[in-house]
Every structure is written in structure tokens, then in C-alpha cells.
N, C-alpha and C. Protein backbone atom coordinates (compact mmCIF):
# COMPACT_ATOMS: atom_id res chain seq x y z
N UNK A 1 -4.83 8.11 10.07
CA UNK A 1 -4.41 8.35 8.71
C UNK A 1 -2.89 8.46 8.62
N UNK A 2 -2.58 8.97 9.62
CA UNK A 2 -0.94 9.09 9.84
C UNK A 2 -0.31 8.04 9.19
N UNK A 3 -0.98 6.80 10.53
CA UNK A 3 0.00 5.68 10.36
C UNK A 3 -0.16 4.49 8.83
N UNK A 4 -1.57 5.09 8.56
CA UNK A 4 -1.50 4.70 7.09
C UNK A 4 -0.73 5.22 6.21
N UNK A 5 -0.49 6.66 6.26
CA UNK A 5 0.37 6.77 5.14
C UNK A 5 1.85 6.54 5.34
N UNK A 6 2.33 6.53 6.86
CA UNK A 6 3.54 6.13 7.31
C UNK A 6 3.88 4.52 6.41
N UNK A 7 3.23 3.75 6.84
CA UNK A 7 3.32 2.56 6.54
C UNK A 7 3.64 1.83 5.12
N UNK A 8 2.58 2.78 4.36
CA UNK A 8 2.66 2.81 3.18
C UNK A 8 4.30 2.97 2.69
N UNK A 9 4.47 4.06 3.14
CA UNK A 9 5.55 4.74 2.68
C UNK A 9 7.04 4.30 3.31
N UNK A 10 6.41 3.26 4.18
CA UNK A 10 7.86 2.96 4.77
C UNK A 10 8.17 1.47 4.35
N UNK A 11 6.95 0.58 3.81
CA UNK A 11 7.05 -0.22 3.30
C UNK A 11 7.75 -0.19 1.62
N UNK A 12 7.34 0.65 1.06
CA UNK A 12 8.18 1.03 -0.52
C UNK A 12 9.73 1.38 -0.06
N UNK A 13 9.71 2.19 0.73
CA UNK A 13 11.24 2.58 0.99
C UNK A 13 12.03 1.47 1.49
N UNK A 14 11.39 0.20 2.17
CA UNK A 14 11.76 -1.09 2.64
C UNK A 14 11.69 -1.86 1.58
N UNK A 15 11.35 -2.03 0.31
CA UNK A 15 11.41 -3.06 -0.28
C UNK A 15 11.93 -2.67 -1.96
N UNK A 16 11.55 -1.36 -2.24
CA UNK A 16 12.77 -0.45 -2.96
C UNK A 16 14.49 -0.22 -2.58
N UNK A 17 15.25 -0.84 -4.34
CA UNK A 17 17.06 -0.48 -3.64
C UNK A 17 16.88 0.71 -3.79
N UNK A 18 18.02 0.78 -3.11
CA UNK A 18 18.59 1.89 -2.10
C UNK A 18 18.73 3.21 -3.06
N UNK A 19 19.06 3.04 -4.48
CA UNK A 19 18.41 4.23 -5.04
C UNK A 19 17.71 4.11 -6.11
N UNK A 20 16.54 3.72 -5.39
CA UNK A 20 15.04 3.20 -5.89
C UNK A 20 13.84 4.70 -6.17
N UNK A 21 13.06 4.36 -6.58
CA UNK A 21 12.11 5.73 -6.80
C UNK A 21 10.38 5.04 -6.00
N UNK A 22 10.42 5.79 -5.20
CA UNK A 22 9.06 5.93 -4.93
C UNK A 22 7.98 7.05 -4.97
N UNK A 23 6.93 6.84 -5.53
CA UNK A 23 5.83 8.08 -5.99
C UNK A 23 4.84 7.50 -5.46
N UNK A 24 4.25 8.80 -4.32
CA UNK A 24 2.95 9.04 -3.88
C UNK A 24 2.30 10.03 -4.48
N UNK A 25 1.00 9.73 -4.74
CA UNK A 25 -0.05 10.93 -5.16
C UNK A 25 -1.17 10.78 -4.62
N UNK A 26 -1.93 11.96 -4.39
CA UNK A 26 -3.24 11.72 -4.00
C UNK A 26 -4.18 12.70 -5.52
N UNK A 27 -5.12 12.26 -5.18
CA UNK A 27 -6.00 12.72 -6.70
C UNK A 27 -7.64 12.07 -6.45
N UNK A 28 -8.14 13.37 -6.80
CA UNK A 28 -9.47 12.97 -6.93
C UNK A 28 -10.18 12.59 -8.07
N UNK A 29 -10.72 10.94 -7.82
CA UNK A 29 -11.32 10.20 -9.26
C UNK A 29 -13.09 10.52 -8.64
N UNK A 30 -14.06 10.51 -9.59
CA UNK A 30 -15.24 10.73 -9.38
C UNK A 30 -15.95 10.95 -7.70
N UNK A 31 -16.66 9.77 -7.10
CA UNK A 31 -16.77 9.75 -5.58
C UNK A 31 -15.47 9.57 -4.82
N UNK A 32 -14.29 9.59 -5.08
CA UNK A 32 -13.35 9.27 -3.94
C UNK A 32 -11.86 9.64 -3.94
N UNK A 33 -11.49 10.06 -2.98
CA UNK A 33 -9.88 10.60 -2.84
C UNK A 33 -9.44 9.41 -3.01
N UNK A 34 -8.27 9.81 -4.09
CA UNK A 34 -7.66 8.50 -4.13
C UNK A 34 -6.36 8.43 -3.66
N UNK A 35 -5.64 7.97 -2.78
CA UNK A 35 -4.27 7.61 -2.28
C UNK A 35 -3.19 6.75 -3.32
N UNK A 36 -2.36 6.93 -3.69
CA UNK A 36 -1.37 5.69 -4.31
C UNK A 36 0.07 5.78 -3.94
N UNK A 37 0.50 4.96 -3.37
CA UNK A 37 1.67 4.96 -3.37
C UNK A 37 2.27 3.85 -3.76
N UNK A 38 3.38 4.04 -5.29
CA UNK A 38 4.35 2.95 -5.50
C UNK A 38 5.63 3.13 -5.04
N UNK A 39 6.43 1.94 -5.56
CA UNK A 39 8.04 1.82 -5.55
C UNK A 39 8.23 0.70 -6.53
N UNK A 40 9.72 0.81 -6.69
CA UNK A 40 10.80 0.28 -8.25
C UNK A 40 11.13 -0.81 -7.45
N UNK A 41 10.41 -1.70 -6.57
CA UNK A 41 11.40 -2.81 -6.06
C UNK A 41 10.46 -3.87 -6.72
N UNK A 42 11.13 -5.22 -6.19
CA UNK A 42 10.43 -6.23 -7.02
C UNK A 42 9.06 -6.68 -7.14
N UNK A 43 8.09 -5.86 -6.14
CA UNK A 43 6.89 -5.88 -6.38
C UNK A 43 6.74 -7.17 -5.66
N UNK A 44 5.40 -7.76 -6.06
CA UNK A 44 4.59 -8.58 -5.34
C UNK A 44 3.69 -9.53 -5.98
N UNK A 45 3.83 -11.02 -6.00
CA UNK A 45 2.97 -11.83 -7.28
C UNK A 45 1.53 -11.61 -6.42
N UNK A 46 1.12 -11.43 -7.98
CA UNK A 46 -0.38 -11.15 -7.94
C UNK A 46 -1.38 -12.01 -7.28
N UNK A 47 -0.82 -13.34 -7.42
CA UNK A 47 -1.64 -14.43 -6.29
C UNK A 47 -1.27 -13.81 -4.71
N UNK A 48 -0.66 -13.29 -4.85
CA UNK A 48 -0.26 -12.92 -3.11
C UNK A 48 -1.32 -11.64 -2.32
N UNK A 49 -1.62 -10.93 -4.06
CA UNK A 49 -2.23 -9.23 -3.29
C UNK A 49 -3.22 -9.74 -2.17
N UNK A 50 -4.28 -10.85 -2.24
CA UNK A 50 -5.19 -11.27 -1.19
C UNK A 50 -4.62 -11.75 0.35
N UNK A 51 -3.33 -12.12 0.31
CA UNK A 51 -3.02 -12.84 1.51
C UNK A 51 -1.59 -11.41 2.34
N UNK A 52 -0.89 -10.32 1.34
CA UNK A 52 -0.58 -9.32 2.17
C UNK A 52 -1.18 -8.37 3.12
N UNK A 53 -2.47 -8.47 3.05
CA UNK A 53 -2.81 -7.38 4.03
C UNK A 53 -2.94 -8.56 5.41
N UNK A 54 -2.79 -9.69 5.40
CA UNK A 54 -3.20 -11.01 6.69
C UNK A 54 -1.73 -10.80 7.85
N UNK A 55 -2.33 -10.16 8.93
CA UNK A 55 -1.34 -10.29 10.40
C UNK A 55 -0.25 -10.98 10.08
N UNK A 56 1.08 -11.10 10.26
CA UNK A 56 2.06 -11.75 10.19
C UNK A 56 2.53 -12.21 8.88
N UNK A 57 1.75 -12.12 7.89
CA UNK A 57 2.01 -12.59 6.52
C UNK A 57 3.56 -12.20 5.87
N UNK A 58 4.18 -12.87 5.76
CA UNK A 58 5.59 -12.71 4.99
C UNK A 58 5.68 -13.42 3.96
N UNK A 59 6.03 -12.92 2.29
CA UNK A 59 6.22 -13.64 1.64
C UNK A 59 7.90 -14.39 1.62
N UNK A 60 8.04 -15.34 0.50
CA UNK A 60 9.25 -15.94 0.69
C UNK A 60 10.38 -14.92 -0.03
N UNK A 61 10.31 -13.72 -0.45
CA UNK A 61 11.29 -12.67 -0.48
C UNK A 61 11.57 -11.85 0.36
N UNK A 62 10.91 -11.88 1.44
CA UNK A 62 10.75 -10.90 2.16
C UNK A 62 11.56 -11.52 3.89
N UNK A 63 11.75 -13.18 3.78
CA UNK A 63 12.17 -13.30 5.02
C UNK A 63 13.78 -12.53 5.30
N UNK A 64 14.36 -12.59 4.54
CA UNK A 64 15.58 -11.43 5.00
C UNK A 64 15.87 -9.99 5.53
N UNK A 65 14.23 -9.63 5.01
CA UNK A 65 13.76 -8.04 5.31
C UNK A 65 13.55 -7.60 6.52
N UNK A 66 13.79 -6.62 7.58
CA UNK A 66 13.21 -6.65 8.46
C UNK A 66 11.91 -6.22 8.45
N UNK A 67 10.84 -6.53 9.62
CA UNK A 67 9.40 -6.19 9.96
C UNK A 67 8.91 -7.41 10.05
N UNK A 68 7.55 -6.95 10.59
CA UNK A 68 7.11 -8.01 11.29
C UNK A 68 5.47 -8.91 10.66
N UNK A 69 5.61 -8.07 9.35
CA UNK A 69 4.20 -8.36 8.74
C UNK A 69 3.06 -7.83 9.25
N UNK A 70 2.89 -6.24 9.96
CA UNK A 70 2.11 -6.36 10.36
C UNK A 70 1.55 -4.69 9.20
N UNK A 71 2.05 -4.13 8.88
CA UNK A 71 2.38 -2.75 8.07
C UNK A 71 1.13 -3.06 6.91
N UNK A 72 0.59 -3.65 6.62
CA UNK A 72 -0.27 -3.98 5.33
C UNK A 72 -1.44 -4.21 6.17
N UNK A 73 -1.00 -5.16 6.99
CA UNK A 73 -2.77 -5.14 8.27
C UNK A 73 -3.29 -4.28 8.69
N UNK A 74 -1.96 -3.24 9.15
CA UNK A 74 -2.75 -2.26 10.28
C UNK A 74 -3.34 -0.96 8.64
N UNK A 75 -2.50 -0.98 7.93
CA UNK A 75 -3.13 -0.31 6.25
C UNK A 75 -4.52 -0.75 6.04
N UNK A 76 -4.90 -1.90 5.92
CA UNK A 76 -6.02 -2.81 5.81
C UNK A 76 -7.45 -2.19 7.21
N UNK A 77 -6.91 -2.19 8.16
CA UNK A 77 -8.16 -1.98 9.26
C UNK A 77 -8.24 -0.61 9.51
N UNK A 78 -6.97 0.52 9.21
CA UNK A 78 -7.41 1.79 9.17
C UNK A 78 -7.99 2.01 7.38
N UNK A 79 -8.34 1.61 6.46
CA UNK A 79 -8.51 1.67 5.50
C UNK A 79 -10.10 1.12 5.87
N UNK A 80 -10.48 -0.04 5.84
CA UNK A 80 -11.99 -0.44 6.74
C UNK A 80 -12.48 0.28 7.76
N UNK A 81 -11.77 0.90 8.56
CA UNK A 81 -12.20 1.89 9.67
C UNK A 81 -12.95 3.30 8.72
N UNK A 82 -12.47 3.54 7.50
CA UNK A 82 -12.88 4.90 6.61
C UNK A 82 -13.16 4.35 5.50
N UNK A 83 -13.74 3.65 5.64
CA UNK A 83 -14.64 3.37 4.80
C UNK A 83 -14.18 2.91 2.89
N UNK A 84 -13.08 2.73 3.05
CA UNK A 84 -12.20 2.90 2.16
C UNK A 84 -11.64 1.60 1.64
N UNK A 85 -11.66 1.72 -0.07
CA UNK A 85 -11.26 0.74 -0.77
C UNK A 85 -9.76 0.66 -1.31
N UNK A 86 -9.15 -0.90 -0.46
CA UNK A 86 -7.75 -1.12 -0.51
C UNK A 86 -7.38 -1.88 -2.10
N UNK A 87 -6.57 -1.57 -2.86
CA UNK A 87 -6.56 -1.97 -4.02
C UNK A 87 -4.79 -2.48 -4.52
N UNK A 88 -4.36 -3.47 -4.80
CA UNK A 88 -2.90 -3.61 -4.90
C UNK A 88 -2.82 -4.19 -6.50
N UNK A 89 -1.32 -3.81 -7.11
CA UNK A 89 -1.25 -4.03 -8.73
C UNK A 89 0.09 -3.37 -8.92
N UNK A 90 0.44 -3.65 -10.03
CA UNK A 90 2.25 -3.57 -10.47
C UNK A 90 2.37 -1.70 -10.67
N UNK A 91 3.39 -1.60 -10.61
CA UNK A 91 3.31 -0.22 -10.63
C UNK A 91 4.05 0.36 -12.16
N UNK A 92 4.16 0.92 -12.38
CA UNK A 92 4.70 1.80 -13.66
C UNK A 92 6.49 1.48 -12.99
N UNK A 93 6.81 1.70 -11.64
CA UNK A 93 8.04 2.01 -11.97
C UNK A 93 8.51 0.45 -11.43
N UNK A 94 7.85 -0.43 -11.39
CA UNK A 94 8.08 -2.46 -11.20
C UNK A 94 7.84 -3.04 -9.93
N UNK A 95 7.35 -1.60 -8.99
CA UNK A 95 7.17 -2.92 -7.74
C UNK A 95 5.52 -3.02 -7.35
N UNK A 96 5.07 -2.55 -6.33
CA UNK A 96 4.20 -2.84 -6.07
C UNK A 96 3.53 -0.80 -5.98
N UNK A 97 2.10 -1.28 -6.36
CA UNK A 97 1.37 -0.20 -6.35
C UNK A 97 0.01 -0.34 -5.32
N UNK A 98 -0.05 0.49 -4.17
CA UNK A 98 -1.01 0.58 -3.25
C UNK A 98 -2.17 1.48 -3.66
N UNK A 99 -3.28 1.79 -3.96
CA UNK A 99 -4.66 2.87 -4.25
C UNK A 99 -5.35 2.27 -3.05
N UNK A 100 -5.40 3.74 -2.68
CA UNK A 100 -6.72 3.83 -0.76
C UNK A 100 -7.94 4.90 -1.83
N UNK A 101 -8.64 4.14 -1.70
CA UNK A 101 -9.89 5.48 -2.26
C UNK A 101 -10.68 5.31 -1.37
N UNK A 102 -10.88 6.27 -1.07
CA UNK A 102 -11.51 7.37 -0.05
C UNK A 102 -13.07 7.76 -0.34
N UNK A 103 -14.30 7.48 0.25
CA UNK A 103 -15.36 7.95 -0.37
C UNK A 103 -15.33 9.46 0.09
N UNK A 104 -16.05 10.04 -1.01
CA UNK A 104 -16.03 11.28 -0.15
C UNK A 104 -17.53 11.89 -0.28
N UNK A 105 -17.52 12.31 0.68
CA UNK A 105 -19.00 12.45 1.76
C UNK A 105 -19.41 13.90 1.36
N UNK A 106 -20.33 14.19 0.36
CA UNK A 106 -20.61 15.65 0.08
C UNK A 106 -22.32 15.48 0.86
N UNK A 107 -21.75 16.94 2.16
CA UNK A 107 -22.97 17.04 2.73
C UNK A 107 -23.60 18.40 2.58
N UNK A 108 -24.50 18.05 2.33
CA UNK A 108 -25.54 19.82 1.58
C UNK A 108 -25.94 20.64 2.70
């Protein structure tokens, strides 16, 4: 979970300027914790949300950036490892918005 939320969070701070705003929240919607984390950078075309979470994937804004494309994958297989639904979309403050919902397991 660590390195999910590391990732998350280091990817907004990587693709947000330098005095950019990023907001994480967690919040519970009906069955599931929900995770979100955005940022104010240029976000991400919507044809793309299917092909960022893919090993090595770099879009064509991003080749100047450092990393290695792998920060959305390893998000992606610890997110499948818990059972958990990965969800991407524009954010309120213009870049990209991440939601991890979380099922959550009520045992009697």
C-alpha cells in the first residue's frame, strides 16, 4: 500500500509546476474506501487512461520527464492484488485524477 500511495503521489508532484497543487483524500463511498489523488498539471488525454497503467508506457509529453513508466503499473498490480478498482479522469484542479476504491470486507 505504501508504494501505491508513494507513487501516486510522486507522480502528481512529477507532472504538476513547481507551484502546482496536489490533493489527496481518502473517503468512504457505500462498499469501498475510496483513494484519490489529483494534481494542476496538464493531465492526461482520455484516449490514453487505458494504455497508462501498461509497463514502460510514456506518453509524448512526458518524454522530457524523468521515470521510467513503470509508477502507474506497479499502481495497477498492487491495486489488482486488493482487490481494487483503478479509475482515471480530469481533476477539478486540470490534471489528472487517480480513485483506488477499496472493497471493504465487513465480517460479522
Amino acid at each position: 500500500m505504501r508504494i501505491l500511495i508513494r507513487n501516486l503521489i510522486e507522480n502528481a508532484l512529477r507532472y504538476s509546476a513547481e507551484k502546482g497543487l496536489i490533493r489527496v483524500s481518502l473517503a468512504s463511498e457505500k462498499d469501498s474506501l475510496v483513494l484519490v489523488v489529483e494534481d494542476s498539471g496538464k493531465g492526461v488525454a482520455t484516449e490514453d487512461f487505458d494504455k497508462i497503467t501498461e509497463r514502460f508506457y510514456r506518453g509524448q509529453d512526458e518524454q522530457n520527464t524523468s521515470g521510467a513508466g513503470l509508477g502507474l503499473a506497479l499502481v495497477k498490480d498492487i491495486a489488482d492484488f486488493h482487490q481494487a478498482e483503478l479509475n482515471f479522469g480530469r481533476s477539478e484542479l486540470g490534471g489528472l485524477k487517480v480513485s483506488v476504491l477499496f472493497p471493504l470486507i465487513i465480517q460479522s
